[in-house]
C-alpha atoms as a PDB file:
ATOM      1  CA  UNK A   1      22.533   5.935 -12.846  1.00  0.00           C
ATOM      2  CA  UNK A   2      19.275   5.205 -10.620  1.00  0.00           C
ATOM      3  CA  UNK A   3      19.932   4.253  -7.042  1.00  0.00           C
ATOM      4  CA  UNK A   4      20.602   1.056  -6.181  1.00  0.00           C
ATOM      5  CA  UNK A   5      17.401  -0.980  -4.264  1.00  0.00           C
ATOM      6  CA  UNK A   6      18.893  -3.098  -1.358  1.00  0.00           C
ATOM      7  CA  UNK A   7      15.881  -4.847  -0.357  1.00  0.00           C
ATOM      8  CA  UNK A   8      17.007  -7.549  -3.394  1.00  0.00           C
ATOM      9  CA  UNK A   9      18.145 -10.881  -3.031  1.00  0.00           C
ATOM     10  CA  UNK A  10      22.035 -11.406  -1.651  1.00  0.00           C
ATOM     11  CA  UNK A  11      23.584 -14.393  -2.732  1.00  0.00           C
ATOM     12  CA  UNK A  12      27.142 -16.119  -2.949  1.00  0.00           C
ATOM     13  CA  UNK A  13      28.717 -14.029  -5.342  1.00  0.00           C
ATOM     14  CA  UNK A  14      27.858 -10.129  -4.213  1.00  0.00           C
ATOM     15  CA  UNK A  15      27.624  -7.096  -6.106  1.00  0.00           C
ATOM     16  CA  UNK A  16      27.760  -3.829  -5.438  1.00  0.00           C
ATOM     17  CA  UNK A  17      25.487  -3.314  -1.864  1.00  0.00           C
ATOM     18  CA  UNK A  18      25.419  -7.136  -1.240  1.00  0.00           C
ATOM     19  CA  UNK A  19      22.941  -7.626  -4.625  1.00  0.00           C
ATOM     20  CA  UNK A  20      23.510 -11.065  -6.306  1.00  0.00           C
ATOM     21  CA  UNK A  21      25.234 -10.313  -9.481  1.00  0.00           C
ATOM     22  CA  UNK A  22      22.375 -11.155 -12.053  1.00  0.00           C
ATOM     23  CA  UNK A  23      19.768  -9.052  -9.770  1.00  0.00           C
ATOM     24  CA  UNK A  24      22.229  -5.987  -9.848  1.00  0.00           C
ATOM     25  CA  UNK A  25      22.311  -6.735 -13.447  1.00  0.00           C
ATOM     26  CA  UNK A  26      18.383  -6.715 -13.586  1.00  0.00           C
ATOM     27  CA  UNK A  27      18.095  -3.474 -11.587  1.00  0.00           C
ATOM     28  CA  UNK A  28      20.420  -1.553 -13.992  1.00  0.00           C
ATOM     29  CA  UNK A  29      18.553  -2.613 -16.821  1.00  0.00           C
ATOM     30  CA  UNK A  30      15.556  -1.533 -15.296  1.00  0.00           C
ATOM     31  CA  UNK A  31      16.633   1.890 -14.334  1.00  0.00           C
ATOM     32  CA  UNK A  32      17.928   2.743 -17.617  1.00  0.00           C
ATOM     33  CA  UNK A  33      14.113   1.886 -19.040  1.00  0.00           C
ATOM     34  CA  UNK A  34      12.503   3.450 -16.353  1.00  0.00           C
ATOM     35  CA  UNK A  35      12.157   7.601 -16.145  1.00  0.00           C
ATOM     36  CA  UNK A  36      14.185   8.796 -13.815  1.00  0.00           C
ATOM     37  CA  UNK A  37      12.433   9.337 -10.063  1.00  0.00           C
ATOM     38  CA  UNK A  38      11.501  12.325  -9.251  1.00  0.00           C
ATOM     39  CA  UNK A  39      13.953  14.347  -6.900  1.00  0.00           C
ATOM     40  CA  UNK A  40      11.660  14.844  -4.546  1.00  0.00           C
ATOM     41  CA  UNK A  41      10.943  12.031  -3.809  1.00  0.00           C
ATOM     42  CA  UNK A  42      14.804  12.194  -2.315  1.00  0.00           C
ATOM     43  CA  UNK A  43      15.964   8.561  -3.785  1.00  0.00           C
ATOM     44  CA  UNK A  44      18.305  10.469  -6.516  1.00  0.00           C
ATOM     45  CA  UNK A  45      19.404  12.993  -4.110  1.00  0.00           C
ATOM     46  CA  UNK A  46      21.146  11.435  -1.593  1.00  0.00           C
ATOM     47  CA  UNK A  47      24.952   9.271  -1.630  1.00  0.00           C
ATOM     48  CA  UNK A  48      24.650   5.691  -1.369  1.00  0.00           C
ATOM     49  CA  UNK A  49      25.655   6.140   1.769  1.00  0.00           C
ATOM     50  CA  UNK A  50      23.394   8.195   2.723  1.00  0.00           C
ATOM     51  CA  UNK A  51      20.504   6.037   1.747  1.00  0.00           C
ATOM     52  CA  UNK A  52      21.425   2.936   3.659  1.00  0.00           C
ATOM     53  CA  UNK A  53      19.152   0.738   2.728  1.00  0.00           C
ATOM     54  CA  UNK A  54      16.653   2.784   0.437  1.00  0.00           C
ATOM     55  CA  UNK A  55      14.035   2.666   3.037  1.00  0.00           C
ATOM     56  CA  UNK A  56      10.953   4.846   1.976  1.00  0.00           C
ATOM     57  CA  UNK A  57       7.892   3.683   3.961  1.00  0.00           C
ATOM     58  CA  UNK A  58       4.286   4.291   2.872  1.00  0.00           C
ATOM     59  CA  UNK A  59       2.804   7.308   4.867  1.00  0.00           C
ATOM     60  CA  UNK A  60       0.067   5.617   6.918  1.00  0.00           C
ATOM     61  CA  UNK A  61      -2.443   7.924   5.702  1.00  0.00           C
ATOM     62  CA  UNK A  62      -2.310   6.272   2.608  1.00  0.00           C
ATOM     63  CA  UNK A  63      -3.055   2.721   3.999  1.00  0.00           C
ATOM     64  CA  UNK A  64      -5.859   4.196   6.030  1.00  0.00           C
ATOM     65  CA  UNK A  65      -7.196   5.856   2.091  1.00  0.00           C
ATOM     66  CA  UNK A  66      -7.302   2.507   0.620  1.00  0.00           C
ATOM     67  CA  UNK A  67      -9.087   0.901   3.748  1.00  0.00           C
ATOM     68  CA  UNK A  68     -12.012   3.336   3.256  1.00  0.00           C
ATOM     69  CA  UNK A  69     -12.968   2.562  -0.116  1.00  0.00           C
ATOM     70  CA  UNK A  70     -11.758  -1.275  -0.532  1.00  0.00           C
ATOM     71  CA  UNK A  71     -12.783  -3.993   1.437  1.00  0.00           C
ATOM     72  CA  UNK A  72      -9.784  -6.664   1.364  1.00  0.00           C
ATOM     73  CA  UNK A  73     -10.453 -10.374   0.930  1.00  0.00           C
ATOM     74  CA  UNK A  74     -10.793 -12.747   3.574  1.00  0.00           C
ATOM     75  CA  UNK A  75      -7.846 -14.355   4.479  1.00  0.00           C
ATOM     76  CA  UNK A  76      -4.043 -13.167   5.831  1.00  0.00           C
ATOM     77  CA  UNK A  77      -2.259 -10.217   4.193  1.00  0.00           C
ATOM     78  CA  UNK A  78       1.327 -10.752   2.851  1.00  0.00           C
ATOM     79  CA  UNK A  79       3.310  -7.537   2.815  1.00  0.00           C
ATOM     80  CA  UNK A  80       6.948  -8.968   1.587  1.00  0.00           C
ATOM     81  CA  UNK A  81       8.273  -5.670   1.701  1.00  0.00           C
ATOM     82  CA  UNK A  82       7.286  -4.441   5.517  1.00  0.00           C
ATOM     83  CA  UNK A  83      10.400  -2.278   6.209  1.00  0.00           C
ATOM     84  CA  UNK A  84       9.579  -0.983   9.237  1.00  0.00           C
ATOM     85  CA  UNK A  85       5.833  -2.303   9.223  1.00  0.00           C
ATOM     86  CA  UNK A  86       4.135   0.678   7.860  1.00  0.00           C
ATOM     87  CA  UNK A  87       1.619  -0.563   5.529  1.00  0.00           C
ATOM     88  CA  UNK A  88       1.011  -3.489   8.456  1.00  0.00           C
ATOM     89  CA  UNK A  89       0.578  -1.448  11.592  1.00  0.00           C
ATOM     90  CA  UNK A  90      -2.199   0.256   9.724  1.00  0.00           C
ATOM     91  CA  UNK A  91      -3.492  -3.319   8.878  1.00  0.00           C
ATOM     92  CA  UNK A  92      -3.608  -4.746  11.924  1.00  0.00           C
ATOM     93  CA  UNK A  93      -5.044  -1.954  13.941  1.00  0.00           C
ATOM     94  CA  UNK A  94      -7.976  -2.545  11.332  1.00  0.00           C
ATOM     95  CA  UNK A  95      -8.089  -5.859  12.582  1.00  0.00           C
ATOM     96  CA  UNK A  96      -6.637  -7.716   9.624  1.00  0.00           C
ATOM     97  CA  UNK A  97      -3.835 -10.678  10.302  1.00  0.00           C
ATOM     98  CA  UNK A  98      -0.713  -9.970   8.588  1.00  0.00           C
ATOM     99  CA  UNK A  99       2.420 -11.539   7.446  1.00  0.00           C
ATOM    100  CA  UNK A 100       5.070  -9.682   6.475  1.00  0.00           C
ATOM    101  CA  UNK A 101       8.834 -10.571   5.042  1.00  0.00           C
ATOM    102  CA  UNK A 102      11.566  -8.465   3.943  1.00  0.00           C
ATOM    103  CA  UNK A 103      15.025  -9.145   3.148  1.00  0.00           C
ATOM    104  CA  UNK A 104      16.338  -6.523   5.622  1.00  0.00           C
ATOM    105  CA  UNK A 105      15.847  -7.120   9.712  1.00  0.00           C
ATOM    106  CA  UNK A 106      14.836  -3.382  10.608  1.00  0.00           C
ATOM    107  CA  UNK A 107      14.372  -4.639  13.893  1.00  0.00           C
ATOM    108  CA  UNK A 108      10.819  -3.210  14.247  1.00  0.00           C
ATOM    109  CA  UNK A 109       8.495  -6.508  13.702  1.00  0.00           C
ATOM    110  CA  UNK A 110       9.992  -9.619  15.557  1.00  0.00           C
ATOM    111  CA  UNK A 111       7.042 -11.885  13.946  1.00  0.00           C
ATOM    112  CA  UNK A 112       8.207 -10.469  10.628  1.00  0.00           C
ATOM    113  CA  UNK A 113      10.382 -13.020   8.546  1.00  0.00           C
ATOM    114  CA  UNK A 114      14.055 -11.556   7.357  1.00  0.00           C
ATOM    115  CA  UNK A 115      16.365 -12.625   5.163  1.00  0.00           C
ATOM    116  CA  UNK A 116      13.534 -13.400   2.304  1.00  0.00           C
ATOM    117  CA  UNK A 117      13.434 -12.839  -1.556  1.00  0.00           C
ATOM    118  CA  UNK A 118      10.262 -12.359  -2.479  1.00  0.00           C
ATOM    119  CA  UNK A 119      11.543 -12.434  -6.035  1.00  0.00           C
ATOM    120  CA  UNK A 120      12.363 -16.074  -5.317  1.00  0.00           C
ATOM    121  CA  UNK A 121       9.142 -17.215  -3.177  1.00  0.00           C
ATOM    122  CA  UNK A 122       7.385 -19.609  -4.694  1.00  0.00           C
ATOM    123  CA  UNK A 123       3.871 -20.047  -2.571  1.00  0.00           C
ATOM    124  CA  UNK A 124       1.912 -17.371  -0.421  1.00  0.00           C
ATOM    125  CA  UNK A 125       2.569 -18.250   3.106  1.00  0.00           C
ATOM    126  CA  UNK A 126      -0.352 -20.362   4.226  1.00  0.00           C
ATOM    127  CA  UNK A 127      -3.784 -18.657   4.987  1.00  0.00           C
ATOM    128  CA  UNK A 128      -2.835 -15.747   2.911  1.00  0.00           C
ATOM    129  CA  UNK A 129      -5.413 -14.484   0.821  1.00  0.00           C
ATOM    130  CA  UNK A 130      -4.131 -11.248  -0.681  1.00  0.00           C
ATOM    131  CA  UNK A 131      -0.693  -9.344  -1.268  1.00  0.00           C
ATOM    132  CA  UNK A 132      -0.423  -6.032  -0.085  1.00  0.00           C
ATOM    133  CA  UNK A 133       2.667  -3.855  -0.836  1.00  0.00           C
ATOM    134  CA  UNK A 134       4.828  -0.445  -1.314  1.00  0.00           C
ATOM    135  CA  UNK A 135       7.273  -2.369  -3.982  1.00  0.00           C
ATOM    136  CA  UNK A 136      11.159  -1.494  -4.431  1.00  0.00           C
ATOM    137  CA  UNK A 137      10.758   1.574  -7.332  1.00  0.00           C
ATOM    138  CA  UNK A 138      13.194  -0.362  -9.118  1.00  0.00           C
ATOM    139  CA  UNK A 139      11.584  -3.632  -9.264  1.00  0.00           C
ATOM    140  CA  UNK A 140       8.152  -2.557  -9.320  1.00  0.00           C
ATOM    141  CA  UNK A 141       7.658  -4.598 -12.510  1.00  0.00           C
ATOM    142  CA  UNK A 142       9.052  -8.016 -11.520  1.00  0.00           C
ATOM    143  CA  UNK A 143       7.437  -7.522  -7.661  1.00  0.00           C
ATOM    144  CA  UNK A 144       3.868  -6.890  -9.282  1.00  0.00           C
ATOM    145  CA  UNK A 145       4.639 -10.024 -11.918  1.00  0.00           C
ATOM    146  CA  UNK A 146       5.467 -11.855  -9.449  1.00  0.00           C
ATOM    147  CA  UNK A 147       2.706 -11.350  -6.945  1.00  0.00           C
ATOM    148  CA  UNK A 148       0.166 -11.951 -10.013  1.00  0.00           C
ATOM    149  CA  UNK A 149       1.670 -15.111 -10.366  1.00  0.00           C
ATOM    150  CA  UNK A 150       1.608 -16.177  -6.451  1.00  0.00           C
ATOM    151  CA  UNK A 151      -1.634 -14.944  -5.138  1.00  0.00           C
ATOM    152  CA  UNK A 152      -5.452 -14.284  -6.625  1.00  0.00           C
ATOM    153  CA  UNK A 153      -5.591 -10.976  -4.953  1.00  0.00           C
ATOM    154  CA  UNK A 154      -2.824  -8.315  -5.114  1.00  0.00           C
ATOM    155  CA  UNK A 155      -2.697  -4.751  -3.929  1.00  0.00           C
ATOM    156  CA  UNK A 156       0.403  -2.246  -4.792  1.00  0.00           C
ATOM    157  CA  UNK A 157       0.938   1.488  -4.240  1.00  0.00           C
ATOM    158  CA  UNK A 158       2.525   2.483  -7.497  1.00  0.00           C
ATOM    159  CA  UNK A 159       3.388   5.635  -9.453  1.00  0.00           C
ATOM    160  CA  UNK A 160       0.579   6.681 -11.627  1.00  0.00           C
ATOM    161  CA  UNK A 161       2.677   6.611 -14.227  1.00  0.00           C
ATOM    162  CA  UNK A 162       2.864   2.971 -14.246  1.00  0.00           C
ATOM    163  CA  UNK A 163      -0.027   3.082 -16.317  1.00  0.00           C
ATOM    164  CA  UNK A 164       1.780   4.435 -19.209  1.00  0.00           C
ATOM    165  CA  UNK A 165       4.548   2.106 -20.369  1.00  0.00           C
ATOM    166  CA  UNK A 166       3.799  -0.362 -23.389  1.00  0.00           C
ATOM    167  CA  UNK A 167       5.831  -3.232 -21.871  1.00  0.00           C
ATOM    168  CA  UNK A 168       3.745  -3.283 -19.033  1.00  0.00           C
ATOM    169  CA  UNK A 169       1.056  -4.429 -21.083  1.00  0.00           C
ATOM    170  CA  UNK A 170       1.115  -8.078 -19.612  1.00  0.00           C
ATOM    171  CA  UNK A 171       0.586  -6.905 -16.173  1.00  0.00           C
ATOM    172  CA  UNK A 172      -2.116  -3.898 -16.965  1.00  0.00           C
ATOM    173  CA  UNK A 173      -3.863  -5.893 -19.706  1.00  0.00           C
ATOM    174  CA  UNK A 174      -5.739  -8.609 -19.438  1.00  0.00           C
ATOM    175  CA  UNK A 175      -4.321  -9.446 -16.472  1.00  0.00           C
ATOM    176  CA  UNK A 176      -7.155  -8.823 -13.487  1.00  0.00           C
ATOM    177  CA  UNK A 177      -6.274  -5.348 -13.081  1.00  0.00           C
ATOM    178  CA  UNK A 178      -9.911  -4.525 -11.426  1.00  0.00           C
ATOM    179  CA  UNK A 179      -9.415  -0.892 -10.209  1.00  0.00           C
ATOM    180  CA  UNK A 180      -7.017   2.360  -9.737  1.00  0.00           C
ATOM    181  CA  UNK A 181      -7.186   4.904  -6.790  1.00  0.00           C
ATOM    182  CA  UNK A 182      -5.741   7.742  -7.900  1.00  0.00           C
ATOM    183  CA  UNK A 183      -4.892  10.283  -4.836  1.00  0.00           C
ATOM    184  CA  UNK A 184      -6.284  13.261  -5.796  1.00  0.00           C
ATOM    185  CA  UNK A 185      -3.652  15.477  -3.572  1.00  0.00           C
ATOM    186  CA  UNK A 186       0.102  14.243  -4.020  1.00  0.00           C
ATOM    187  CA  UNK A 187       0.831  12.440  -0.940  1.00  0.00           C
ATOM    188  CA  UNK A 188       3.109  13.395   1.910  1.00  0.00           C
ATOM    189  CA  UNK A 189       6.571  12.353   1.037  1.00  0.00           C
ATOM    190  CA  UNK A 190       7.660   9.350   1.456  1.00  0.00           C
ATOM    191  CA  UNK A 191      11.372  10.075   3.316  1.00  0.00           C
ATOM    192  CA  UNK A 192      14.273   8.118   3.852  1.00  0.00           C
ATOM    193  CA  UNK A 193      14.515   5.940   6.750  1.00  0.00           C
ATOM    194  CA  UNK A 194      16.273   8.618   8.966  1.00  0.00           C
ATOM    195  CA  UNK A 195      15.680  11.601   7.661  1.00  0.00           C
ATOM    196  CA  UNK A 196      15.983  14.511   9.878  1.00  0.00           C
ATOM    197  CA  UNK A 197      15.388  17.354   7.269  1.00  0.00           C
ATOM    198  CA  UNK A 198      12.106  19.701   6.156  1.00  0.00           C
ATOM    199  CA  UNK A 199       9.293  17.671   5.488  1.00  0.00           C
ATOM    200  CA  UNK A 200       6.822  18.320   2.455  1.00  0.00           C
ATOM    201  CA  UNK A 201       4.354  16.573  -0.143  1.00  0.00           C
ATOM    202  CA  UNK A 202       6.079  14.101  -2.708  1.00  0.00           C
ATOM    203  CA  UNK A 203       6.655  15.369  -5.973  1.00  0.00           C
ATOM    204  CA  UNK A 204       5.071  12.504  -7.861  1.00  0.00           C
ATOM    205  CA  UNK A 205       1.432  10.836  -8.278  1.00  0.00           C
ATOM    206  CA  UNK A 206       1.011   7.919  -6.456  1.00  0.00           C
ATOM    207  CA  UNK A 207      -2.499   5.437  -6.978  1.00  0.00           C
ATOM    208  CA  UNK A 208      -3.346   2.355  -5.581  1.00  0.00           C
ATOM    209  CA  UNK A 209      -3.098  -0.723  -8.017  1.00  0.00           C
ATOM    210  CA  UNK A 210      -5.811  -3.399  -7.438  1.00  0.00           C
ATOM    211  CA  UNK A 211      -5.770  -6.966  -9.492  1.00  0.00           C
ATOM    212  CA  UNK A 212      -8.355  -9.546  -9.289  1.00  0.00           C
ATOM    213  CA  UNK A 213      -7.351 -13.177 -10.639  1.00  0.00           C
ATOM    214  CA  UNK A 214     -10.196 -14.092 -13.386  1.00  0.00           C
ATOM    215  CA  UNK A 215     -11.159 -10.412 -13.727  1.00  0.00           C
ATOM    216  CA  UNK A 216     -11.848  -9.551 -17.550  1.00  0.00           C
ATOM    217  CA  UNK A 217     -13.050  -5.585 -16.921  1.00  0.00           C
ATOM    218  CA  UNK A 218     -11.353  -2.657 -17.767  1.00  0.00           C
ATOM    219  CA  UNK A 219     -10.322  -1.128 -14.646  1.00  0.00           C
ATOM    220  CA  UNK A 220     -12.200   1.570 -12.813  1.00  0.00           C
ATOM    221  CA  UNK A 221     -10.321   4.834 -11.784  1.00  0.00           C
ATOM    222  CA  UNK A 222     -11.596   6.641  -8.874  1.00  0.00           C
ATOM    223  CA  UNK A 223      -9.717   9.562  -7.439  1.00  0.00           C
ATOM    224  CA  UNK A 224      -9.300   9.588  -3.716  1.00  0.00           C
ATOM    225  CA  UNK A 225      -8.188  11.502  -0.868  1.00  0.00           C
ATOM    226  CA  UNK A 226      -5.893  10.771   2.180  1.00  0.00           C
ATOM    227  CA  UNK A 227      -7.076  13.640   4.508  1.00  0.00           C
ATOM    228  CA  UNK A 228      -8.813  11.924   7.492  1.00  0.00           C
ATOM    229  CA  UNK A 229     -12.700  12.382   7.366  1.00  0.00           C
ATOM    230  CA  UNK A 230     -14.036  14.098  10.266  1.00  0.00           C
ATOM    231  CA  UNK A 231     -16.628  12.216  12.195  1.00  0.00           C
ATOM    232  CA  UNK A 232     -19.260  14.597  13.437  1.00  0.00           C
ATOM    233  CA  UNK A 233     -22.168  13.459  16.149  1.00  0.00           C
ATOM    234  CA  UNK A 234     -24.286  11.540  14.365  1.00  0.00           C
ATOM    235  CA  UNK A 235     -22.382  11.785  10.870  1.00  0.00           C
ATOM    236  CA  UNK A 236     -24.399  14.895   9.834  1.00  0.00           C
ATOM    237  CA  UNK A 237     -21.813  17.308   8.244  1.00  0.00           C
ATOM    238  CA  UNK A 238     -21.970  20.735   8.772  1.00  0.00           C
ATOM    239  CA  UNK A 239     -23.895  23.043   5.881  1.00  0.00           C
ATOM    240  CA  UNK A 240     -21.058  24.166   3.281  1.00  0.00           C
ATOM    241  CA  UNK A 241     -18.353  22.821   5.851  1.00  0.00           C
ATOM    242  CA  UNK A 242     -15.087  21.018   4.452  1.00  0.00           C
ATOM    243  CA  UNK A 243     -15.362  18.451   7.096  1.00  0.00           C
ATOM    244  CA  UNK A 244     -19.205  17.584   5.586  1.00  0.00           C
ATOM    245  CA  UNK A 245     -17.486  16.721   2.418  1.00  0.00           C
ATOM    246  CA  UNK A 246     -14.875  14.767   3.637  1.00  0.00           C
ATOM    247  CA  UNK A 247     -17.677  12.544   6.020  1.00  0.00           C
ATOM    248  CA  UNK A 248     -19.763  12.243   2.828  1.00  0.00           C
ATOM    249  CA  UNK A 249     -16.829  10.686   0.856  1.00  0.00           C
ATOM    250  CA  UNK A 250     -15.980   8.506   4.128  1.00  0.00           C
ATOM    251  CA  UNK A 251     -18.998   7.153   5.225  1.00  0.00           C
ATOM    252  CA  UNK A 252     -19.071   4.196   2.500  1.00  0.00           C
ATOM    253  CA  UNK A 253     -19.270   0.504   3.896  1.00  0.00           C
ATOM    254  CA  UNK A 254     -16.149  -0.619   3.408  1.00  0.00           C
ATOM    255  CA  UNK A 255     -14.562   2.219   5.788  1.00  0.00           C
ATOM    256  CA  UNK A 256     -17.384   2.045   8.506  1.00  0.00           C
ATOM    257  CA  UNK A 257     -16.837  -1.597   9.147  1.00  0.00           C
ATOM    258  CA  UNK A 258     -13.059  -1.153   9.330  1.00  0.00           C
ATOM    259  CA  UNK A 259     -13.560   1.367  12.306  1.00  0.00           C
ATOM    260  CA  UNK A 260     -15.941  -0.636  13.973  1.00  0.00           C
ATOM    261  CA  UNK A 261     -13.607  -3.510  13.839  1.00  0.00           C
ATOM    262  CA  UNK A 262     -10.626  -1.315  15.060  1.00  0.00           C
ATOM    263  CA  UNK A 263     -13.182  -0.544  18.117  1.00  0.00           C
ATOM    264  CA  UNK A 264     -14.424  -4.187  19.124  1.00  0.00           C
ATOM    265  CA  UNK A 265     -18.290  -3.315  17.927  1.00  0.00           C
ATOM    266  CA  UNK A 266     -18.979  -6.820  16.828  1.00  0.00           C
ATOM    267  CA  UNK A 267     -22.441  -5.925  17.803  1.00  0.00           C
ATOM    268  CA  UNK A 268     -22.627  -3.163  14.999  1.00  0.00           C
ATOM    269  CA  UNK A 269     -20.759  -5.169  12.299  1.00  0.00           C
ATOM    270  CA  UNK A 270     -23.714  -8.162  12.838  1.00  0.00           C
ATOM    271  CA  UNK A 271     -26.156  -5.669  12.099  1.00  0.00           C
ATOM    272  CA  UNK A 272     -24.741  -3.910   9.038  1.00  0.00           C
ATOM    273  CA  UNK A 273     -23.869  -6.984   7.455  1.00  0.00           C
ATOM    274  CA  UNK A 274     -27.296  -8.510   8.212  1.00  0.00           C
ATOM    275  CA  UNK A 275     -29.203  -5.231   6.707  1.00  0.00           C
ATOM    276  CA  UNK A 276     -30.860  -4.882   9.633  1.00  0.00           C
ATOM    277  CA  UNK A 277     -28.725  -1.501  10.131  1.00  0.00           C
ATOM    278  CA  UNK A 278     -27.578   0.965   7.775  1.00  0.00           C
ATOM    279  CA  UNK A 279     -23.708   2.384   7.095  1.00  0.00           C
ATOM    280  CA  UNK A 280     -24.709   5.452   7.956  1.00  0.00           C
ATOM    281  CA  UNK A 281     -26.809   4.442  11.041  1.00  0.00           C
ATOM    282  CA  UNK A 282     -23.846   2.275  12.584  1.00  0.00           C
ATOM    283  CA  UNK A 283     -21.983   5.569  12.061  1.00  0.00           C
ATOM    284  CA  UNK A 284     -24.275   7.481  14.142  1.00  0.00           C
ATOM    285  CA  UNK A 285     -24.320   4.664  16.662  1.00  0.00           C
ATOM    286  CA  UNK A 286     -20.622   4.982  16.535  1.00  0.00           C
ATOM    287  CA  UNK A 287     -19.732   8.426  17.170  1.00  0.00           C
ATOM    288  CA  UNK A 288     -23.045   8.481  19.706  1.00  0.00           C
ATOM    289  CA  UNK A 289     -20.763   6.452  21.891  1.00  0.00           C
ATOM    290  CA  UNK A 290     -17.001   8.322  21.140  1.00  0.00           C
ATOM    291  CA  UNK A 291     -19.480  11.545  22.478  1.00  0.00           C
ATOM    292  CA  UNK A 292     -21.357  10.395  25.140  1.00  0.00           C
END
């Protein structure tokens, strides 16, 4: 049987790990239609009680990937399952307000809210403009349903495979899904909350999920990487280096303006979003300075 996911609703009448007994219910019946997780991804390897909570949090590189090729609407970001606030430390050192909920106090976030079902929300918080997320594996289906159905903007790191399944059809079809960023190198693993053992690369393909409300499309795929670009002076790579590839594939808008809000170069941002200076220009200003 698949793991239990703890970060579920509790209610009056508990089931096994404190789930309500209809959302233990749901969980099983997902599991046994799901394929099973990969092992090394850990969730199927451990006890129960080893697993505590089932607390797998997103590798930041992979929040820092998405931020250089997606520009995120204006507005708050709602992450509703922050664990220990990976996904939203990344956020807000880009400069981006978030709110985050969970149902488990990790005791990492004291602005975070606790004690919340997202499966039972019914309204974004207010000033929210987009849901951001790493959902339960086990509820992946009904957290993406339900985020379509709160907010016009939604945002999930899934397992490619969630692309394959026919009864997902609602969700993938028709539905605003707008584009897919496919890592091209398996992310680094995504460990247990705890976990003192050898560290390695995960087992499974991950991609970022991206839904527009009122999108008609098909999506786009785009492969990605996670490696951090190296900056060199003045953005010019050099000739046949690795690190010129990696600036190339960094240097798009959407990435540039997220560093120069992380540094404070309101000046720069003006003048990028004006025209009056180019990406790769406020790049060159940028690393002029980090050298100098």
């Amino acid at each position: 049987m698949a793991p239990e996911m703890t970060r579920l609703a509790r209610g009056s009448i508990p089931g096994p790990s404190g789930l309500t007994a209809d959302r233990w219910q749901l969980a099983v019946d997902n599991a046994r239609g799901n394929s099973m997780l990969d092992h090394s991804c850990q969730a199927q390897r451990h006890s129960h009680a080893e697993r505590g909570h089932d607390l797998y949090e997103t590798p930041a590189v992979a929040v820092e990937a998405l931020l250089r090729v997606l520009a995120l609407p204006s507005g708050a970001i709602w992450e509703p399952a922050c664990g220990r606030g990976a996904i939203a430390n990344v956020l807000r050192a880009h400069g981006h307000r978030v709110v985050c909920s969970d149902l488990i106090d990790y005791g990492a976030d004291p602005s975070a809210s606790h004690g919340v079902d997202f499966l039972k929300t019914t309204k974004v918080p207010d000033g929210v403009g987009c849901i951001v997320t790493n959902p339960p594996y086990m509820l992946a289906n009904e957290f993406t349903t339900h985020a379509l159905e709160l907010c016009r903007n939604v945002v999930m790191l899934l397992r490619l495979a969630f692309l394959e399944s026919e009864r997902r059809s609602p969700i993938l079809d028709g539905a605003g899904l707008r584009r897919v960023f496919v890592f091209r190198k398996r992310l680094p693993m995504m460990h247990r909350d705890g976990w003192q053992g050898r560290k390695a690369s995960s087992g499974l393909a991950f991609a970022w999920f991206v839904w527009e409300r009122g999108y008609r499309g098909h999506p786009i795929t785009q492969r990605i990487s996670w490696e951090v670009p190296v900056l060199l002076p003045h953005g010019r790579p050099t000739k046949g280096s690795r690190a010129g590839s990696q600036i190339k594939r960094g240097a798009n808008r959407p990435y540039v303006l997220a560093r120069l809000r992380r540094d404070g170069r309101a000046d720069l941002i003006e003048k990028v979003e004006s025209g009056a200076l180019s990406v790769r220009g406020a790049l060159a200003a940028m690393t002029d300075k980090q050298t100098s």
